[in-house]
Protein backbone atom coordinates (compact mmCIF):
# COMPACT_ATOMS: atom_id res chain seq x y z
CA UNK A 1 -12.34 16.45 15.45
CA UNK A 2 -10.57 13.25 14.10
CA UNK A 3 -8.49 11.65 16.72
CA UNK A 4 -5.50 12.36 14.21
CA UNK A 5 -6.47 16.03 14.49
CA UNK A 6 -6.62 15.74 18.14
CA UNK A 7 -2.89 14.81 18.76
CA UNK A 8 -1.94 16.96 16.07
CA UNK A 9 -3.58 20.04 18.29
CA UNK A 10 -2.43 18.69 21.50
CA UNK A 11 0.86 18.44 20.44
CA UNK A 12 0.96 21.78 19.34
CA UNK A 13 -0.25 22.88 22.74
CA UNK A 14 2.60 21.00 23.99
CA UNK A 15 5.49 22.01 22.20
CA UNK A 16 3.73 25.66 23.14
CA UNK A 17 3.80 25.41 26.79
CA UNK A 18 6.89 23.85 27.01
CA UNK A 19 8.56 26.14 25.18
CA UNK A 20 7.17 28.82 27.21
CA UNK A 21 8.42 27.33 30.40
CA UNK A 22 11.37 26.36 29.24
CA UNK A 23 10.50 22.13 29.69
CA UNK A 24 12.63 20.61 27.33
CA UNK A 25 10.50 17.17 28.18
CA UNK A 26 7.41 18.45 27.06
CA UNK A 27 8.45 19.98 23.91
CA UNK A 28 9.25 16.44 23.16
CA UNK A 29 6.18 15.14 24.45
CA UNK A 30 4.29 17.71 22.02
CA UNK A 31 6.25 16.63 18.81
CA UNK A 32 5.94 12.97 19.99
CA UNK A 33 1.72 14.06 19.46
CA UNK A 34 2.52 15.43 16.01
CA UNK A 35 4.58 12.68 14.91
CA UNK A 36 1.73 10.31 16.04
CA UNK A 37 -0.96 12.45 13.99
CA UNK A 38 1.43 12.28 10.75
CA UNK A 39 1.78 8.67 10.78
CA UNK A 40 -2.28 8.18 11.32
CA UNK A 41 -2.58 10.60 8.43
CA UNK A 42 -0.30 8.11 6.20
CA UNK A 43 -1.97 5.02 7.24
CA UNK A 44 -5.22 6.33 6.89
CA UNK A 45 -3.88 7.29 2.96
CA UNK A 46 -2.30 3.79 2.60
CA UNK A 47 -5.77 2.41 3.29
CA UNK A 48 -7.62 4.59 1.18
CA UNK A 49 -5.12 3.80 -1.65
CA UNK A 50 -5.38 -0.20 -1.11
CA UNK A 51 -9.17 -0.12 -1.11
CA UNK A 52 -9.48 1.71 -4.22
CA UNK A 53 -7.20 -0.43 -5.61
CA UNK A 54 -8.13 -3.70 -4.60
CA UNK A 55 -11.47 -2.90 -3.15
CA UNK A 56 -12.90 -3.37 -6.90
CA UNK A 57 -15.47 -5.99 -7.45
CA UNK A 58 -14.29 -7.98 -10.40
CA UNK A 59 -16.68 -9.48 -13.02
């Protein structure tokens, strides 16, 4: 797994468990972990999309 992909579960298993007990803190916690894995996921995209781009060898 991707460290994106790794918040993105833990997160989940967050949100889950605090839900389940009722811990208002680590619901937060968990969609803190999700919001981290979305933003790696755009950066990651932004940096594929500036390397093919600019990444060209001109002639």
């Amino acid at each position: 797994m991707t460290d994106k992909n790794v918040d993105e579960a833990k997160g989940r298993a967050k949100e889950a468990a605090g839900a389940a007990t009722d811990d208002n803190g680590l619901k937060r916690e968990g969609k803190a972990d999700q919001a981290r894995s979305s933003v790696k996921s755009a950066v990651d995209r932004a940096a594929e999309t500036a390397k093919s781009l600019f990444g060209r060898k001109r002639k």
